[in-house]
N, C-alpha and C. Protein backbone atom coordinates (compact mmCIF):
# COMPACT_ATOMS: atom_id res chain seq x y z
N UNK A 1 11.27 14.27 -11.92
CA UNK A 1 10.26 13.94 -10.94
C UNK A 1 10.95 13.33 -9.70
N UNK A 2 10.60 13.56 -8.62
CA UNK A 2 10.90 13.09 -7.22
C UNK A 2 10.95 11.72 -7.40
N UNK A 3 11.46 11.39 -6.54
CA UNK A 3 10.92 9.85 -5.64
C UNK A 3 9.86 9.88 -4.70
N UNK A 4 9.05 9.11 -4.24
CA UNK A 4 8.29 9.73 -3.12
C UNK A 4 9.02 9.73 -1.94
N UNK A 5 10.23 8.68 -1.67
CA UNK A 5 11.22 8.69 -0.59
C UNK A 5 12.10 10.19 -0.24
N UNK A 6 11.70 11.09 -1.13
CA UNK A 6 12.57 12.69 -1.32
C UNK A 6 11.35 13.34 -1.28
N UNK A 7 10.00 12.84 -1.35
CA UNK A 7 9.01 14.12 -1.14
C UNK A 7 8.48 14.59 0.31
N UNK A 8 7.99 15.68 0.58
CA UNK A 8 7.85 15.85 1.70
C UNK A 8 5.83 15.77 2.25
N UNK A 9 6.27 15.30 3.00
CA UNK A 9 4.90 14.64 3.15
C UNK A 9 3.67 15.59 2.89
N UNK A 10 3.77 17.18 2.39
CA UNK A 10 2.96 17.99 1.42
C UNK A 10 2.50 17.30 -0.16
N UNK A 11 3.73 16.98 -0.61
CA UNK A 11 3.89 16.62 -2.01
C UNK A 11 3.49 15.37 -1.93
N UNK A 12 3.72 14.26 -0.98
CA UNK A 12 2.95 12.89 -1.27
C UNK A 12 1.20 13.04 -1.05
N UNK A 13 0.74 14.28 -0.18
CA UNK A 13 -0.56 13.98 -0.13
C UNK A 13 -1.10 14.56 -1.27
N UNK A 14 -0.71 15.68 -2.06
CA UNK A 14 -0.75 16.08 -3.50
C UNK A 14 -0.68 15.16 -4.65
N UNK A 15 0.40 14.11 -4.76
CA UNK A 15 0.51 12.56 -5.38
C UNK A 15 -0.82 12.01 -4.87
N UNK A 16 -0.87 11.82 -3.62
CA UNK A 16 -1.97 11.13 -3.37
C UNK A 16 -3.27 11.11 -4.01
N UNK A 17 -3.33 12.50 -3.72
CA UNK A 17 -4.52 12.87 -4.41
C UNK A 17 -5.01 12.97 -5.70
N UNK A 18 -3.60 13.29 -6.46
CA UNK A 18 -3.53 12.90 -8.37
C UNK A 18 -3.88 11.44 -8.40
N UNK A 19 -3.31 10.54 -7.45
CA UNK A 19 -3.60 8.92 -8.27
C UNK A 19 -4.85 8.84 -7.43
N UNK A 20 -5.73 9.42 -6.86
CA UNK A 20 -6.60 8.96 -6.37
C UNK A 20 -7.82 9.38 -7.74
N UNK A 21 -7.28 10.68 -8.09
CA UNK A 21 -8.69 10.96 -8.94
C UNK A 21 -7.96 9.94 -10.50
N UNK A 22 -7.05 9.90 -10.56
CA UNK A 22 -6.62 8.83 -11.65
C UNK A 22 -7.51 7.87 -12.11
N UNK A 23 -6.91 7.02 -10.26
CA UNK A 23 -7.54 5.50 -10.38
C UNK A 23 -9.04 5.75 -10.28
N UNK A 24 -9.66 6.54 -10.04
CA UNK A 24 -11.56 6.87 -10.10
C UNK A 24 -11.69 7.12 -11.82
N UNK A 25 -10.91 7.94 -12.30
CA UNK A 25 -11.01 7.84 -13.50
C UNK A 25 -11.11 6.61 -14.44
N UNK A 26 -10.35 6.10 -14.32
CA UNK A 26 -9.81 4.20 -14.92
C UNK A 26 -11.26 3.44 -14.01
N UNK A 27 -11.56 3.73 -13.37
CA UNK A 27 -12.53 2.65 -12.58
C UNK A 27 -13.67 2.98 -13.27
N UNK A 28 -14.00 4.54 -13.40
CA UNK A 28 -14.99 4.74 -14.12
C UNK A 28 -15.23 4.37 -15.47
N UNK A 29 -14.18 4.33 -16.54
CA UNK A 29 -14.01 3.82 -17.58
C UNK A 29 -13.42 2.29 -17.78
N UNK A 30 -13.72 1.88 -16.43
CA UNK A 30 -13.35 -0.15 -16.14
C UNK A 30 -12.53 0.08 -16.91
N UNK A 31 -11.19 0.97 -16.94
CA UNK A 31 -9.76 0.46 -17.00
C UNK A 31 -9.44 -0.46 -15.86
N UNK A 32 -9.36 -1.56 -15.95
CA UNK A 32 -8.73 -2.21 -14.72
C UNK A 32 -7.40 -2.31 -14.96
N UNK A 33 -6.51 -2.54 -15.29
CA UNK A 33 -5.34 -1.94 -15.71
C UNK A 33 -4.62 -0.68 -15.08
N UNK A 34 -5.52 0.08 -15.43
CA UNK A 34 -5.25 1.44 -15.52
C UNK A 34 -5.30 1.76 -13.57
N UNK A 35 -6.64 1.15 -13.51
CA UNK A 35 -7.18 1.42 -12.14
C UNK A 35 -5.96 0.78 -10.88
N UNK A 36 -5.50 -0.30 -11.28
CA UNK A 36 -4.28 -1.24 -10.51
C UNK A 36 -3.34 -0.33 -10.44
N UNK A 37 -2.87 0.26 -11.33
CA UNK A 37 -1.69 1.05 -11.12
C UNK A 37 -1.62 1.93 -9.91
N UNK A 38 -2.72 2.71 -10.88
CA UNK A 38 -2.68 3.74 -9.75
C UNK A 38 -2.77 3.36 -8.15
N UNK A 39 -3.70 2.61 -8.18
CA UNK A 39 -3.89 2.19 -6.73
C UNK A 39 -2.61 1.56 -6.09
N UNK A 40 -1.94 1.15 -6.88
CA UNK A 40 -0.82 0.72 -6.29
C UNK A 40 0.27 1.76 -5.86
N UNK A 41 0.18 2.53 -6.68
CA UNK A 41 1.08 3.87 -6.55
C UNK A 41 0.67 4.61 -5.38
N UNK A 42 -0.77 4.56 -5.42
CA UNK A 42 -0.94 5.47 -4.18
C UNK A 42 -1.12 4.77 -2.94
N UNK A 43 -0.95 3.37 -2.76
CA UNK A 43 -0.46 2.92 -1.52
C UNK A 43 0.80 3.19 -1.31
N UNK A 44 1.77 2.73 -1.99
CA UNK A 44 3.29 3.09 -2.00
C UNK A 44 3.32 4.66 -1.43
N UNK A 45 2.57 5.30 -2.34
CA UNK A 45 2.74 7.15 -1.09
C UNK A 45 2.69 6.97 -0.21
N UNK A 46 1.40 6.12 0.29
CA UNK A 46 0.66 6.54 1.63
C UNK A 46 1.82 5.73 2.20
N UNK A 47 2.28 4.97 2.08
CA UNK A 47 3.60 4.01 3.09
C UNK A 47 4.69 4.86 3.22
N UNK A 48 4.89 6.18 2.52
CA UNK A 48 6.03 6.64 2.97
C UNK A 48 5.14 7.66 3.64
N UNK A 49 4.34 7.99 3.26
CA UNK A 49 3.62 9.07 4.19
C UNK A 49 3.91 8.24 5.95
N UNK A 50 2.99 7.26 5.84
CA UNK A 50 3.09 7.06 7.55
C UNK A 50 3.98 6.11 8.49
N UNK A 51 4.82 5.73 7.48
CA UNK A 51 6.58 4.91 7.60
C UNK A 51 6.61 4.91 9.15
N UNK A 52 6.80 5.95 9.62
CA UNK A 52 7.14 6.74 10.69
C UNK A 52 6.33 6.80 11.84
N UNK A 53 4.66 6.44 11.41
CA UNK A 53 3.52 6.60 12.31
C UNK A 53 3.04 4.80 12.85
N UNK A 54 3.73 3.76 11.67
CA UNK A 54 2.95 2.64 12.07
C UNK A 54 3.91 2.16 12.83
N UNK A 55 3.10 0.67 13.23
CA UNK A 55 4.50 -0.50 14.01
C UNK A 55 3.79 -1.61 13.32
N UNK A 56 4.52 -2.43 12.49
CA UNK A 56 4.50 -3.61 12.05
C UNK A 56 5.13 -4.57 12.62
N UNK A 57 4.55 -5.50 13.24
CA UNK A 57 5.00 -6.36 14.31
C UNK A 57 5.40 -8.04 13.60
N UNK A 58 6.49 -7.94 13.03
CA UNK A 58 6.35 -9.48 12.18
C UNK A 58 5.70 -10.71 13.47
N UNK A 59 5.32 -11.56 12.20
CA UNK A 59 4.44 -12.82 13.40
C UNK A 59 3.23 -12.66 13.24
N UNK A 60 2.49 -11.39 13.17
CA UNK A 60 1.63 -11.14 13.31
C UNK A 60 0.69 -11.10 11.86
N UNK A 61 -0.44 -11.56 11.75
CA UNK A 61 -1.56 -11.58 10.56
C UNK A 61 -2.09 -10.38 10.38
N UNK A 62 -2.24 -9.98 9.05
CA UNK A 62 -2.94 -8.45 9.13
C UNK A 62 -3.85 -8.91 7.30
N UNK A 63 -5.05 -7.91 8.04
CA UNK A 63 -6.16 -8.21 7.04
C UNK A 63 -5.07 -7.47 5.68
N UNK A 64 -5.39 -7.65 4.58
CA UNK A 64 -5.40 -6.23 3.05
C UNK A 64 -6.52 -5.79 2.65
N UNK A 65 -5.79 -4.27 2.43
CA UNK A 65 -6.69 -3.84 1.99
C UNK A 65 -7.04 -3.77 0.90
N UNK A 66 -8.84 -3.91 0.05
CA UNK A 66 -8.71 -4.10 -1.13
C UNK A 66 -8.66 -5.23 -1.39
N UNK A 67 -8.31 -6.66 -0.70
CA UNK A 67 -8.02 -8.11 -1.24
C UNK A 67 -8.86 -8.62 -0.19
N UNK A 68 -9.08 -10.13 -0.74
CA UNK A 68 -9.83 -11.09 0.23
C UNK A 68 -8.64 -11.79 0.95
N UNK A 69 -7.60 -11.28 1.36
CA UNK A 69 -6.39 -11.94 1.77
C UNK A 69 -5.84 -11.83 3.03
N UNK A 70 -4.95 -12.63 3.23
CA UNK A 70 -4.75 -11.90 4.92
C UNK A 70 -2.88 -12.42 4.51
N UNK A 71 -2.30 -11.89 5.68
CA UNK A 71 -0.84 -11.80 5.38
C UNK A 71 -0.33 -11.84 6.61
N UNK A 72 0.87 -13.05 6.60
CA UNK A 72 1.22 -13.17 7.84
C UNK A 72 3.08 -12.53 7.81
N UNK A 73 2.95 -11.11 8.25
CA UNK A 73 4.23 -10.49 8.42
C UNK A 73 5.44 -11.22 8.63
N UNK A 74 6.38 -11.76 7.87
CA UNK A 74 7.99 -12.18 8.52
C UNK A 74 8.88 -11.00 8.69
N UNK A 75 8.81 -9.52 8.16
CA UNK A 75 10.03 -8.87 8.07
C UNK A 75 9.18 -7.58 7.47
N UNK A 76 9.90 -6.42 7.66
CA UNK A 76 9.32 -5.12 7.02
C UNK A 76 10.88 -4.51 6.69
N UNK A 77 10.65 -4.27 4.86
CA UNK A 77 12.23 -3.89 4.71
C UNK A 77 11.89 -2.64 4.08
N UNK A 78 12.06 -1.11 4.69
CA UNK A 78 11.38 0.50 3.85
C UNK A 78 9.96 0.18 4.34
N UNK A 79 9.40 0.51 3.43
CA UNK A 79 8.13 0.40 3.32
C UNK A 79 7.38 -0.51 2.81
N UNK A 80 7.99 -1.49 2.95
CA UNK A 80 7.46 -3.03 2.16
C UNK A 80 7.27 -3.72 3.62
N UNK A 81 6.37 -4.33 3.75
CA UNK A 81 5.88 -5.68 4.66
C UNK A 81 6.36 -6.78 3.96
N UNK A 82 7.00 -7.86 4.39
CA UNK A 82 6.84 -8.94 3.59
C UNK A 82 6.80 -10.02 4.36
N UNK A 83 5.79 -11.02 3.78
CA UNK A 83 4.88 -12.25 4.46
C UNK A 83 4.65 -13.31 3.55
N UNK A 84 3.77 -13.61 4.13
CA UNK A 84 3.03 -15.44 3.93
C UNK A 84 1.56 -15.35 3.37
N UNK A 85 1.42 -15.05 2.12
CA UNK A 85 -0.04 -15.07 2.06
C UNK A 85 -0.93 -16.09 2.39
N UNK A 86 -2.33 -15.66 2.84
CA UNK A 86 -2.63 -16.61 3.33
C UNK A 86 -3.84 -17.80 2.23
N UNK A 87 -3.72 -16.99 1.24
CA UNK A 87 -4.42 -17.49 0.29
C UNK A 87 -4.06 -18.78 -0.78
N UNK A 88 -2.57 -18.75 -1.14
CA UNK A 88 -1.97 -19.37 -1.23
C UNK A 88 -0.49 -19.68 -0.72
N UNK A 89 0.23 -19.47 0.37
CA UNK A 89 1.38 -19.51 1.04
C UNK A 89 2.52 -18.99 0.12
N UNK A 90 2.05 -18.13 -0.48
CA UNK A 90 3.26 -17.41 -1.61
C UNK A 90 4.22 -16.70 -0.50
N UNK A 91 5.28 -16.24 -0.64
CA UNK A 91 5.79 -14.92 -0.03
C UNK A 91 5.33 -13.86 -0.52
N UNK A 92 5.26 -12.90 -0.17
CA UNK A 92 5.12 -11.49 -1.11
C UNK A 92 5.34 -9.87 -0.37
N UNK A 93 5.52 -9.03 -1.10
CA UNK A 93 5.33 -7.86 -0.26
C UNK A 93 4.74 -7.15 -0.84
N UNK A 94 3.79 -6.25 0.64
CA UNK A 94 3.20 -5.29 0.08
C UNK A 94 3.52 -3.77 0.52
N UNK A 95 3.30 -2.89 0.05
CA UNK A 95 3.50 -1.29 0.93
C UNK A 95 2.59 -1.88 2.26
N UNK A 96 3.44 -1.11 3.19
CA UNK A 96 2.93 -0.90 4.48
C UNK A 96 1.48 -0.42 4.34
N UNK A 97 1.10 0.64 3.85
CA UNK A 97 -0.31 1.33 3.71
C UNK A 97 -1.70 0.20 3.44
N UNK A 98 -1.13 -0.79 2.67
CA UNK A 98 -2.05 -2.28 2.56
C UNK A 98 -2.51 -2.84 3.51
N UNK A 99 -1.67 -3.16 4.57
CA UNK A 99 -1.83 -3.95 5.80
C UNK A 99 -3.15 -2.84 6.75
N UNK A 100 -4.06 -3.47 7.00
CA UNK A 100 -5.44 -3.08 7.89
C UNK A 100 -5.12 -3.09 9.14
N UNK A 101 -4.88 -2.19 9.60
CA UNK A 101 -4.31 -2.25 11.35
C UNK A 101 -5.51 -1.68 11.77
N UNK A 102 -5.14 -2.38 13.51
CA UNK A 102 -6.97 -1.82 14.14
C UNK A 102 -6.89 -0.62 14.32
N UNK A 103 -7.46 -0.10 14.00
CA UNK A 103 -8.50 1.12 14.02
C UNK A 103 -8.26 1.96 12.56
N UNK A 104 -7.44 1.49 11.96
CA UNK A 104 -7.62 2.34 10.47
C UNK A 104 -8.82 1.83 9.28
């Protein structure tokens, strides 16, 4: 199996689309477990999918998606953001695809 970093952005929206009906699957059967994964996986696609399309501006606060959280960018290393949560001042990173930029 690929990496998604070796797939071509055909094959990640194909991934995409497998963990999307996945995680609907697991949600439907309240796998939550099950449902986390996937969703996590298919942010990680979507971050290499649009690597190339965003600008992550460290300094800057950005809503998540999916969480009641907000995240204050220090550094973006690949496709990882990594920040300051604002929920509890943890560090953490997330795929780029997480972070809520205006107009997405």
């Amino acid at each position: 199996m690929l990496r998604y970093s070796e797939m071509t952005p055909a094959q990640l929206e194909r991934e995409m689309a497998q963990l999307q009906e996945e995680g609907r699957q697991a949600f439907d059967r309240q796998d939550w477990s099950r449902y986390a994964v996937a969703m996590q996986k298919w942010y990680l696609a979507k971050s290499y999918l649009i690597r190339d399309q965003v600008r992550i501006e460290p300094g800057r606060v950005y809503d998540l998606a999916e969480e009641p959280d907000r995240l204050t960018v220090t550094r973006v290393e690949g496709v990882m953001a990594w920040g300051i949560r604002f929920s509890d001042g943890s560090e953490t990173a997330v795929p780029l695809a997480m972070l809520v930029i205006d107009g997405s």
